[in-house]
C-alpha atoms as a PDB file:
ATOM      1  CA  UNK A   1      77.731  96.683 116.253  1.00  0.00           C
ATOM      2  CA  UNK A   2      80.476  96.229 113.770  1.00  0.00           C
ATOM      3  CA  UNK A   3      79.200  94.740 110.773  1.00  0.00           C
ATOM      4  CA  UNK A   4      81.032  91.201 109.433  1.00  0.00           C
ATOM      5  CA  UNK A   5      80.950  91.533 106.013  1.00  0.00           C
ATOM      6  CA  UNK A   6      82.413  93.615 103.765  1.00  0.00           C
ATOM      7  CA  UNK A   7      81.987  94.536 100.264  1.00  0.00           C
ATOM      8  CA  UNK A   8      84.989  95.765  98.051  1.00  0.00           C
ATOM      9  CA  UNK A   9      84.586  96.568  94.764  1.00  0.00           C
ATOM     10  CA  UNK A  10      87.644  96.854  91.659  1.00  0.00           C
ATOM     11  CA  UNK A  11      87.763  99.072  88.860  1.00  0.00           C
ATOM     12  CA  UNK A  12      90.293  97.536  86.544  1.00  0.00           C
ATOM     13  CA  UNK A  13      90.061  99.626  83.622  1.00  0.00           C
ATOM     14  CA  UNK A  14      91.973 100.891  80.729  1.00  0.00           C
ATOM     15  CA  UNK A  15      93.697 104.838  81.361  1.00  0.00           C
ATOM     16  CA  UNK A  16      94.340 107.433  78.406  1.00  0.00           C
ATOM     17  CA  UNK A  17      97.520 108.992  78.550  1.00  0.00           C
ATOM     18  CA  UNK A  18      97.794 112.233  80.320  1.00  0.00           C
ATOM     19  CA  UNK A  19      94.120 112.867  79.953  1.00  0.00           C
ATOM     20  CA  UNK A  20      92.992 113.768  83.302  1.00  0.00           C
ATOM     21  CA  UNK A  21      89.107 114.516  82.185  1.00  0.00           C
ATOM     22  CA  UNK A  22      88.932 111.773  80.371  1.00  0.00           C
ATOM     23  CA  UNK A  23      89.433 109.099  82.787  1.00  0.00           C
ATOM     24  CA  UNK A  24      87.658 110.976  85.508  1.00  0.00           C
ATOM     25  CA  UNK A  25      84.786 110.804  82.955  1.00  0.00           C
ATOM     26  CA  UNK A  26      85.289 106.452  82.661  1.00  0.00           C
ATOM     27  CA  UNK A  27      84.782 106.681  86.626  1.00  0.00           C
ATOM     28  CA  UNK A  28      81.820 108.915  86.054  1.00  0.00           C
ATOM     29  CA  UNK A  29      80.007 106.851  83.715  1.00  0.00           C
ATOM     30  CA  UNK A  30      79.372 104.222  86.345  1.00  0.00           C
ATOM     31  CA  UNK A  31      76.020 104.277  86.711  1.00  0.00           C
ATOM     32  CA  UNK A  32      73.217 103.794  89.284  1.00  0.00           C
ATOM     33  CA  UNK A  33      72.918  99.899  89.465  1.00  0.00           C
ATOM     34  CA  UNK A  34      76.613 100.261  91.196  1.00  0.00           C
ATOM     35  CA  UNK A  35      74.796 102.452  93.479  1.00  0.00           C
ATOM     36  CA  UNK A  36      75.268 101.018  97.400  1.00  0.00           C
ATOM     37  CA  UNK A  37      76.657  97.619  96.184  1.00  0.00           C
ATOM     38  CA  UNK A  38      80.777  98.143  97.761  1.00  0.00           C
ATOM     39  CA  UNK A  39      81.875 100.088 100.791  1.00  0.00           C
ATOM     40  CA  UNK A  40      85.253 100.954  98.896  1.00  0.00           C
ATOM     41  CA  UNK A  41      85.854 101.219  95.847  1.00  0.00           C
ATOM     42  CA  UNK A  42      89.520 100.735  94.058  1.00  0.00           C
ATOM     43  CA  UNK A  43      90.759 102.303  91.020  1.00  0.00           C
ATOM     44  CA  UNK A  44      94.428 101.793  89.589  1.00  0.00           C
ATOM     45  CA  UNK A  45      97.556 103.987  90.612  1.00  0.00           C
ATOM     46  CA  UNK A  46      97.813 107.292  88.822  1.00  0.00           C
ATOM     47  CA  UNK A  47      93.830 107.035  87.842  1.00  0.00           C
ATOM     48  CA  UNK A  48      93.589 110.677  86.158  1.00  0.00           C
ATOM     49  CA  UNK A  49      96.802 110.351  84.176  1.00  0.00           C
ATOM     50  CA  UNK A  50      98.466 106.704  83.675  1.00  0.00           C
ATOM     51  CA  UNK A  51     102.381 106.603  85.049  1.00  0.00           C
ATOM     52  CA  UNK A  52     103.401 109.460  83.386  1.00  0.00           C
ATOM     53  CA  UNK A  53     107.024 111.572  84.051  1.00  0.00           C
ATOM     54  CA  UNK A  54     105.583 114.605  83.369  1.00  0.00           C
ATOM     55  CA  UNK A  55     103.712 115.533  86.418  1.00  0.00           C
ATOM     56  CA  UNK A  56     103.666 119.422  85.380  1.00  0.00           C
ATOM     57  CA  UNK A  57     100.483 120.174  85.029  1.00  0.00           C
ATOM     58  CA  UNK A  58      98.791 117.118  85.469  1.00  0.00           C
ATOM     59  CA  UNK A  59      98.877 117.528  89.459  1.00  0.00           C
ATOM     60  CA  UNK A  60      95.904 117.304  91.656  1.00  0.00           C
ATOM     61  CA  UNK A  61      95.345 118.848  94.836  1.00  0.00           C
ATOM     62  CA  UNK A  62      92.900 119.812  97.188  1.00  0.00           C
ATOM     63  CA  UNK A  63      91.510 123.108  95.154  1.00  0.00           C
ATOM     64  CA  UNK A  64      91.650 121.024  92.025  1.00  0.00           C
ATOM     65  CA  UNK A  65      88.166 120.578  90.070  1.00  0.00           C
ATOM     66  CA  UNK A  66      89.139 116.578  89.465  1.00  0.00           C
ATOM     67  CA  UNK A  67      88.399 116.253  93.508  1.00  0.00           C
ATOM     68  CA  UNK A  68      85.199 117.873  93.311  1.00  0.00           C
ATOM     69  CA  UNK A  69      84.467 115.084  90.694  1.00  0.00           C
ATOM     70  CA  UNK A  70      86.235 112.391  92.756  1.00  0.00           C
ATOM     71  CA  UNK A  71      83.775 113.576  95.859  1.00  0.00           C
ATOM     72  CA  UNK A  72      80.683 113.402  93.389  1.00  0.00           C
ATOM     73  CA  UNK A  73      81.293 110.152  92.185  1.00  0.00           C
ATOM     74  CA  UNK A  74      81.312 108.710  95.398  1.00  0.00           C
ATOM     75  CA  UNK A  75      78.346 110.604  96.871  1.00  0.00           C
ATOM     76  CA  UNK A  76      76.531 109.132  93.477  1.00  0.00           C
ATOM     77  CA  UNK A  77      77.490 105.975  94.117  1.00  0.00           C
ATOM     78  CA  UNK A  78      77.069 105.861  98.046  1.00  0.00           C
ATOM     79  CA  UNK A  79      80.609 104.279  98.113  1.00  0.00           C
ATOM     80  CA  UNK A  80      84.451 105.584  99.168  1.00  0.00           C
ATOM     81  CA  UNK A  81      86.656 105.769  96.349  1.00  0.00           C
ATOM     82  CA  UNK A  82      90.668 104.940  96.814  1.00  0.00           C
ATOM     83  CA  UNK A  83      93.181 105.032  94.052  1.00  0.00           C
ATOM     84  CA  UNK A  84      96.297 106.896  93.551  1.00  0.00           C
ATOM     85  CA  UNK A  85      97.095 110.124  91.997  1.00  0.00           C
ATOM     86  CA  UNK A  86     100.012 112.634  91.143  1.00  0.00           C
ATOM     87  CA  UNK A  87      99.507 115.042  93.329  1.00  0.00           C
ATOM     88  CA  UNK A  88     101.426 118.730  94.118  1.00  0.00           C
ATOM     89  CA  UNK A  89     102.140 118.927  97.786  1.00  0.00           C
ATOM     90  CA  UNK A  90     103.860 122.293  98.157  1.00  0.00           C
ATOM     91  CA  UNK A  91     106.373 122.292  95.890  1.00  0.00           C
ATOM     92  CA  UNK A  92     106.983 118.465  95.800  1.00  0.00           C
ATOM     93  CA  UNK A  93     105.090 116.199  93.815  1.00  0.00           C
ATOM     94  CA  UNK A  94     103.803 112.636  95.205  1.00  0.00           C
ATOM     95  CA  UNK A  95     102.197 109.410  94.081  1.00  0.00           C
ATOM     96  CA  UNK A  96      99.472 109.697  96.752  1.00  0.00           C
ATOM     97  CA  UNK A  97      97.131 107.487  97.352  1.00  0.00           C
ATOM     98  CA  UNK A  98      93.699 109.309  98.948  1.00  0.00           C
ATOM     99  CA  UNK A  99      90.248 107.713 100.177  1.00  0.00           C
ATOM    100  CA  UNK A 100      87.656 109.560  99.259  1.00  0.00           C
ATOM    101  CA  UNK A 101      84.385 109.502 100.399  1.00  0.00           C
ATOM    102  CA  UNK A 102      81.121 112.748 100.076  1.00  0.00           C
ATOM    103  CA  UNK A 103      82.688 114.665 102.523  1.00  0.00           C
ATOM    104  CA  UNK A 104      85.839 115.047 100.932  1.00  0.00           C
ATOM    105  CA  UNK A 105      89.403 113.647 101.505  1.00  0.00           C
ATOM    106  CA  UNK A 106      89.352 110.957 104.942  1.00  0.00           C
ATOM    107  CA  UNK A 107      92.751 109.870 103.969  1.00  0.00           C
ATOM    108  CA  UNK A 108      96.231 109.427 102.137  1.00  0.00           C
ATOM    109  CA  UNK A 109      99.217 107.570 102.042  1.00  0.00           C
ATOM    110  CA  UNK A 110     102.327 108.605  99.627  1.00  0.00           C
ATOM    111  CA  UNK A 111     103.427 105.692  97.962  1.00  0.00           C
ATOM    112  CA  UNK A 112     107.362 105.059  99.840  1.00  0.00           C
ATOM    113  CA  UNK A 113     109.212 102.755  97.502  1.00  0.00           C
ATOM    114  CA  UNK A 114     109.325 104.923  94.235  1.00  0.00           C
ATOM    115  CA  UNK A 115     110.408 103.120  90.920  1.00  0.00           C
ATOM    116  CA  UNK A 116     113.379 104.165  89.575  1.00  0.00           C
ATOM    117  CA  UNK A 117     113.320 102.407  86.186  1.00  0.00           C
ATOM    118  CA  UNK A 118     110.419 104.857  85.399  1.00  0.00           C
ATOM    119  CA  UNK A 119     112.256 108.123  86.707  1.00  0.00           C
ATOM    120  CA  UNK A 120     109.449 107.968  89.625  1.00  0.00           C
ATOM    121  CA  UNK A 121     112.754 109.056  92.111  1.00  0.00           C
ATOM    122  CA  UNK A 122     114.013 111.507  89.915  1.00  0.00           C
ATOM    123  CA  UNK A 123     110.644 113.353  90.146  1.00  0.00           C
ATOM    124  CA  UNK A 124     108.524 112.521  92.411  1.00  0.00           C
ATOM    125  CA  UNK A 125     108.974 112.914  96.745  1.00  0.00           C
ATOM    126  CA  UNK A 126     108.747 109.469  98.651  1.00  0.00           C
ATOM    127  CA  UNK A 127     106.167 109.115 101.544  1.00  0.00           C
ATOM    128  CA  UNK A 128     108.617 108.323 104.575  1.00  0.00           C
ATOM    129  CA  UNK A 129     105.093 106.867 107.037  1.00  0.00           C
ATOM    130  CA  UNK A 130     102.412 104.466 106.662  1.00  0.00           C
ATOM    131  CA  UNK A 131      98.962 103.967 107.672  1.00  0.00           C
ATOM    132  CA  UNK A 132      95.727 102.948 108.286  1.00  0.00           C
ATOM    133  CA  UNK A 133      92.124 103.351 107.127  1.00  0.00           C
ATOM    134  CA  UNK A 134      88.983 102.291 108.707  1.00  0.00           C
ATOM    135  CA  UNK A 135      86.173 101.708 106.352  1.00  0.00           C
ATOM    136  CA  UNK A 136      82.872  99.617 107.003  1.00  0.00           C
ATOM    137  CA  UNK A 137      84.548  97.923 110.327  1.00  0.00           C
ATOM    138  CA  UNK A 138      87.819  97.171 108.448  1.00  0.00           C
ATOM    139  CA  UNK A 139      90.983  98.528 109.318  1.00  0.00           C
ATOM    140  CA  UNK A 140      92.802  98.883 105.977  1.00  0.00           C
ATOM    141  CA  UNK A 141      96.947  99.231 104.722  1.00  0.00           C
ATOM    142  CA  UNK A 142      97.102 101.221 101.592  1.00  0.00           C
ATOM    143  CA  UNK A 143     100.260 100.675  99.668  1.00  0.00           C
ATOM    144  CA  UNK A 144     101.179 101.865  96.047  1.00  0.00           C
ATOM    145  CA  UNK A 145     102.381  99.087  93.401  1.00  0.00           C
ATOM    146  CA  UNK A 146     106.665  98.972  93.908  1.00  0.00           C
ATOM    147  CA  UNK A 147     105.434  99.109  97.494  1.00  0.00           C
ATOM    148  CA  UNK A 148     104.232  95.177  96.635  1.00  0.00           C
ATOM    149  CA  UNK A 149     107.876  94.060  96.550  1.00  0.00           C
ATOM    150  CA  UNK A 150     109.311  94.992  99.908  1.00  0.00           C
ATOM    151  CA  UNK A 151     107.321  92.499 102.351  1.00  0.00           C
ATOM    152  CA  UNK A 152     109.170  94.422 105.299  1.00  0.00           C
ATOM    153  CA  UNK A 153     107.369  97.269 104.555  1.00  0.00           C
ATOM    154  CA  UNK A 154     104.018  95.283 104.449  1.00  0.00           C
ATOM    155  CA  UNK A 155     104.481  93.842 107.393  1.00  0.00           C
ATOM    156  CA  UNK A 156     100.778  93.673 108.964  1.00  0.00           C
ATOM    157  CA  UNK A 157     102.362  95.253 112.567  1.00  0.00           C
ATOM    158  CA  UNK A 158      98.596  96.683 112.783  1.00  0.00           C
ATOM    159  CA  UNK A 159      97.198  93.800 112.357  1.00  0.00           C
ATOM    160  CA  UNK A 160      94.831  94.962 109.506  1.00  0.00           C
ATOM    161  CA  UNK A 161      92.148  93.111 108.128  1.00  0.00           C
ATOM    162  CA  UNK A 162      92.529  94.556 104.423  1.00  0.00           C
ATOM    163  CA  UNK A 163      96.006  95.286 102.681  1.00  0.00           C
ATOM    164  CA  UNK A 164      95.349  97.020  99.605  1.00  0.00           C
ATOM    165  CA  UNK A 165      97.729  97.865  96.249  1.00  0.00           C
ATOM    166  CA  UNK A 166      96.724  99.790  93.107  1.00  0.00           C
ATOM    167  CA  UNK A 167      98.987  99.605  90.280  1.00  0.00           C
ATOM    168  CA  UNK A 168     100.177 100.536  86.905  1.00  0.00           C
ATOM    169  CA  UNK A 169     102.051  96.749  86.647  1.00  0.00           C
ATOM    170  CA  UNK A 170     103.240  95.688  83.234  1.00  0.00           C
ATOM    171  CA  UNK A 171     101.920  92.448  81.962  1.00  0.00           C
ATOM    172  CA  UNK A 172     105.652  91.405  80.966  1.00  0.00           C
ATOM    173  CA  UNK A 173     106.014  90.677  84.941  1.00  0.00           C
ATOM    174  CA  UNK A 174     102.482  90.053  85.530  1.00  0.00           C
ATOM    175  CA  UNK A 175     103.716  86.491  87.470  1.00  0.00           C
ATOM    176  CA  UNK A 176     105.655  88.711  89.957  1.00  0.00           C
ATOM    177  CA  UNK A 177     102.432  90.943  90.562  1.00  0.00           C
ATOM    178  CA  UNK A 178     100.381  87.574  91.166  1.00  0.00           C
ATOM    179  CA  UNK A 179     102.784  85.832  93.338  1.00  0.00           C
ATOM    180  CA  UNK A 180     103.639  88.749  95.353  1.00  0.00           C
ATOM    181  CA  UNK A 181     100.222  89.420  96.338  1.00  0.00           C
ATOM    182  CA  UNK A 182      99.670  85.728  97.254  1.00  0.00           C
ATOM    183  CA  UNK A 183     102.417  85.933  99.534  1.00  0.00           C
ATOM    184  CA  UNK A 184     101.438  88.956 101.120  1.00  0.00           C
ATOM    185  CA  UNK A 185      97.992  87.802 102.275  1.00  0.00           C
ATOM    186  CA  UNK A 186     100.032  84.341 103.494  1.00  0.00           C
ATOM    187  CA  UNK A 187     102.869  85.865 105.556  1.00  0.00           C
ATOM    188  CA  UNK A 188     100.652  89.178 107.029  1.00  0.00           C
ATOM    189  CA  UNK A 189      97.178  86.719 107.793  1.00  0.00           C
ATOM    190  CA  UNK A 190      94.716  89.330 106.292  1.00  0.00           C
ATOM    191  CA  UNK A 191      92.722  90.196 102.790  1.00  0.00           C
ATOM    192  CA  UNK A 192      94.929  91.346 100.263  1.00  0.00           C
ATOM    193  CA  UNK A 193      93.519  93.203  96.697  1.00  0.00           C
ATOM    194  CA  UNK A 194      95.450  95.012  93.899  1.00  0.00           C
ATOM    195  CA  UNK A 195      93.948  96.704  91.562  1.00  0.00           C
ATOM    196  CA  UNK A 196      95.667  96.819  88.172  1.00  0.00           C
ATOM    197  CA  UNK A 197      94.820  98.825  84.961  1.00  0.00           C
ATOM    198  CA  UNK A 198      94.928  97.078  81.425  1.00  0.00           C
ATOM    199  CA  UNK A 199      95.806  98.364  78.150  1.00  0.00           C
ATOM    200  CA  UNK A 200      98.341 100.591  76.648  1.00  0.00           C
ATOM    201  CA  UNK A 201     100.136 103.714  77.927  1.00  0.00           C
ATOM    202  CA  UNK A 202     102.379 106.523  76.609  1.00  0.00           C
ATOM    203  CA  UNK A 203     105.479 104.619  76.994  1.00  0.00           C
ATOM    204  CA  UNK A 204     104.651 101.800  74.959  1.00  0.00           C
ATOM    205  CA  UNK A 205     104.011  99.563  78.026  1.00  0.00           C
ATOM    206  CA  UNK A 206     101.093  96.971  77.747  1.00  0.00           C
ATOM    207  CA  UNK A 207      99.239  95.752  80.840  1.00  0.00           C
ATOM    208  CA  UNK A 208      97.185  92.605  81.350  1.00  0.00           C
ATOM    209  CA  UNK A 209      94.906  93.867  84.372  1.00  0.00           C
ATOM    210  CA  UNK A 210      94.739  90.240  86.373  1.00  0.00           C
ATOM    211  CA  UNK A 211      93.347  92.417  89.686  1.00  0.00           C
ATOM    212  CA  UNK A 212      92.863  89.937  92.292  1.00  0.00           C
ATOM    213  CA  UNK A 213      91.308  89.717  95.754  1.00  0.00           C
ATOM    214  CA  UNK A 214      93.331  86.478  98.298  1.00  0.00           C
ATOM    215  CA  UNK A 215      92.291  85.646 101.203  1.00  0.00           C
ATOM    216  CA  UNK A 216      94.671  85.242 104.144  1.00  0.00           C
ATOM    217  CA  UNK A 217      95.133  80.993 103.549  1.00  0.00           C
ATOM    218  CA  UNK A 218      96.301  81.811  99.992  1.00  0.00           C
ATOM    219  CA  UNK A 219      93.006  81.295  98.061  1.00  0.00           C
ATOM    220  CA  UNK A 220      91.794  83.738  95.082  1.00  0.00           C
ATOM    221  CA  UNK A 221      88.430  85.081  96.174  1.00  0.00           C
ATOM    222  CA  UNK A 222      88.389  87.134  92.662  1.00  0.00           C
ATOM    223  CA  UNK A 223      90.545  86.955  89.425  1.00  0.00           C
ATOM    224  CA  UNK A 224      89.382  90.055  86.767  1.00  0.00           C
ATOM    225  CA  UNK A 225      91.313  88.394  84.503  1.00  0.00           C
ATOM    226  CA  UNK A 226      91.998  90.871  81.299  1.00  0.00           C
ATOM    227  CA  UNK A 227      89.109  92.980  80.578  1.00  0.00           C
ATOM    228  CA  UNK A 228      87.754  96.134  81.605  1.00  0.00           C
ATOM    229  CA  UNK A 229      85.281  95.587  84.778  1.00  0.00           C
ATOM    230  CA  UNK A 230      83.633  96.500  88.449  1.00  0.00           C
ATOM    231  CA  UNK A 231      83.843  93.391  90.283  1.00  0.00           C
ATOM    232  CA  UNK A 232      82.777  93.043  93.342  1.00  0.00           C
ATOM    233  CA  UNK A 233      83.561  90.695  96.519  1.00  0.00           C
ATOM    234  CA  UNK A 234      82.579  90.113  99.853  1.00  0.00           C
ATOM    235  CA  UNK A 235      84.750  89.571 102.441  1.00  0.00           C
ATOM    236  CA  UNK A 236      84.277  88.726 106.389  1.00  0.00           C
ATOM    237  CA  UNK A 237      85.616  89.733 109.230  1.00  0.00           C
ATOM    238  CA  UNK A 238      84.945  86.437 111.679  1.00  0.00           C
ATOM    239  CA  UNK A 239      86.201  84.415 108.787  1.00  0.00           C
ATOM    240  CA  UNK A 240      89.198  86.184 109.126  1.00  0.00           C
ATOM    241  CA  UNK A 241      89.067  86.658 112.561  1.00  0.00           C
ATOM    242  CA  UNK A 242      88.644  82.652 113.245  1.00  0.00           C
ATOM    243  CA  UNK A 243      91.605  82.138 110.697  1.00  0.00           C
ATOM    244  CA  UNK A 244      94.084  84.065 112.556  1.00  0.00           C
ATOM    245  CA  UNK A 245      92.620  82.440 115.887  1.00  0.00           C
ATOM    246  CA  UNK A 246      93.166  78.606 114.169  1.00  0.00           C
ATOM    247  CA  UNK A 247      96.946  79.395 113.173  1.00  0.00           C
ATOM    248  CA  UNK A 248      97.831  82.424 115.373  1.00  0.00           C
ATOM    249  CA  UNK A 249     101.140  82.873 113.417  1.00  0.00           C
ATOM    250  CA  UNK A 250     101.008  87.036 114.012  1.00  0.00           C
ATOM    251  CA  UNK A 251     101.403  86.853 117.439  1.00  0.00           C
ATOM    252  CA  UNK A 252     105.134  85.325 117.215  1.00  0.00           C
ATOM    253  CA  UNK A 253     105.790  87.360 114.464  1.00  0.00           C
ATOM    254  CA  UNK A 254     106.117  90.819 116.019  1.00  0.00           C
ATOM    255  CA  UNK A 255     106.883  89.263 119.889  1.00  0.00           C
END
């Protein structure tokens, strides 16, 4: 039986510059009492190193000892972990988002709209497909922060339950980030949650966090406001389920 609920869980959380261990070790320090309480858990884009240009060096991949530590947190905390990364991929490098879970990798998605104003285009390699996830019963759309503005790219063709975004979004258009994920949930009928970091980075940028979970009517189901937190919030799939059935607006959309 597929279970109803489901229980997602945000890390919005301050990054240090370009310090892979170090932020690794803020993921670490989560301890036991988060042990079982979310079937995913989200962590902001480019966890290990903030949005940096200098992905030299600071690359992860699949031999890389931050995995192993990646894979161990969420064994520990009996959870999958999904957040983005830079990440080599032959001899490209990509902002890939990967869900992680004890058994290693289960998934990825390489963030498609790459932000130019931040030399992402310059040096990075776009992801050219999407996909899907299925955690706890859900089937889930990852997507990758720019991603949020291009609703034809988000359009919920697989009718997913869960779209979700992790970001490195400045607070000086922190109205965009909230409005944009509002309308998301409204125009694709599902959950939608970004995850966004706060603090300061390497480029002088400041960022309010303001990660938020919306239901698909519109309606905040959590706000983490500006501080650093693991929030956690349930979410059902027959709520959703008799939403979409009340207003079955999906079904002329993609006719």
């Amino acid at each position: 039986m597929i279970p109803d609920e489901f229980r997602l869980g945000l890390f919005q959380c301050d990054l240090t510059w370009e310090n892979t261990s170090a932020n690794l070790s803020r993921l670490e320090a989560l301890g036991p009492e988060f042990a079982g309480t979310c079937d995913l858990l989200l962590v902001p884009e480019t966890f290990s190193t903030g949005f940096t240009s200098k992905p030299a060096g600071l690359a992860l991949n699949e031999q890389n000892g931050a995995l192993e530590r990646i894979i161990q947190v969420a064994k520990n905390l009996k959870t999958h972990v999904a957040g983005s990364f830079i990440w080599k991929h032959e001899n490209t490098y990509r902002n890939r988002f990967i869900l992680v879970n004890e058994l290693g990798i289960q998934g990825h998605y390489d963030k498609h709209h790459l932000f130019g104003l931040g030399q992402e285009t310059q040096l990075f390699q776009a992801g050219i497909e999407r996909t899907t996830w299925m955690v706890g019963g859900f089937k889930i759309a990852p997507f990758v922060c720019y991603d949020l503005r291009f609703p034809e790219w988000c359009g919920n063709s697989e009718k997913c339950d869960l779209m979700i975004f992790c970001a490195n979004w400045p607070e000086a258009r922190v109205s965009h980030w909230k409005t944009l994920l509002n309308a998301r949930a409204i125009e694709n009928q599902c959950y939608v949650a970004g995850v966004n970091r706060i603090g300061r980075d390497g480029n002088q940028l400041t960022y309010s966090g303001d990660s938020l979970v919306i239901d698909a009517n519109g309606s905040t189901l959590l706000d983490s406001g500006a501080t650093e937190s693991l929030k956690i919030v349930k979410l059902s799939k027959s709520n959703l389920a008799a939403y979409r059935n009340k207003l079955p607006f999906l079904n002329d959309r993609f006719q």
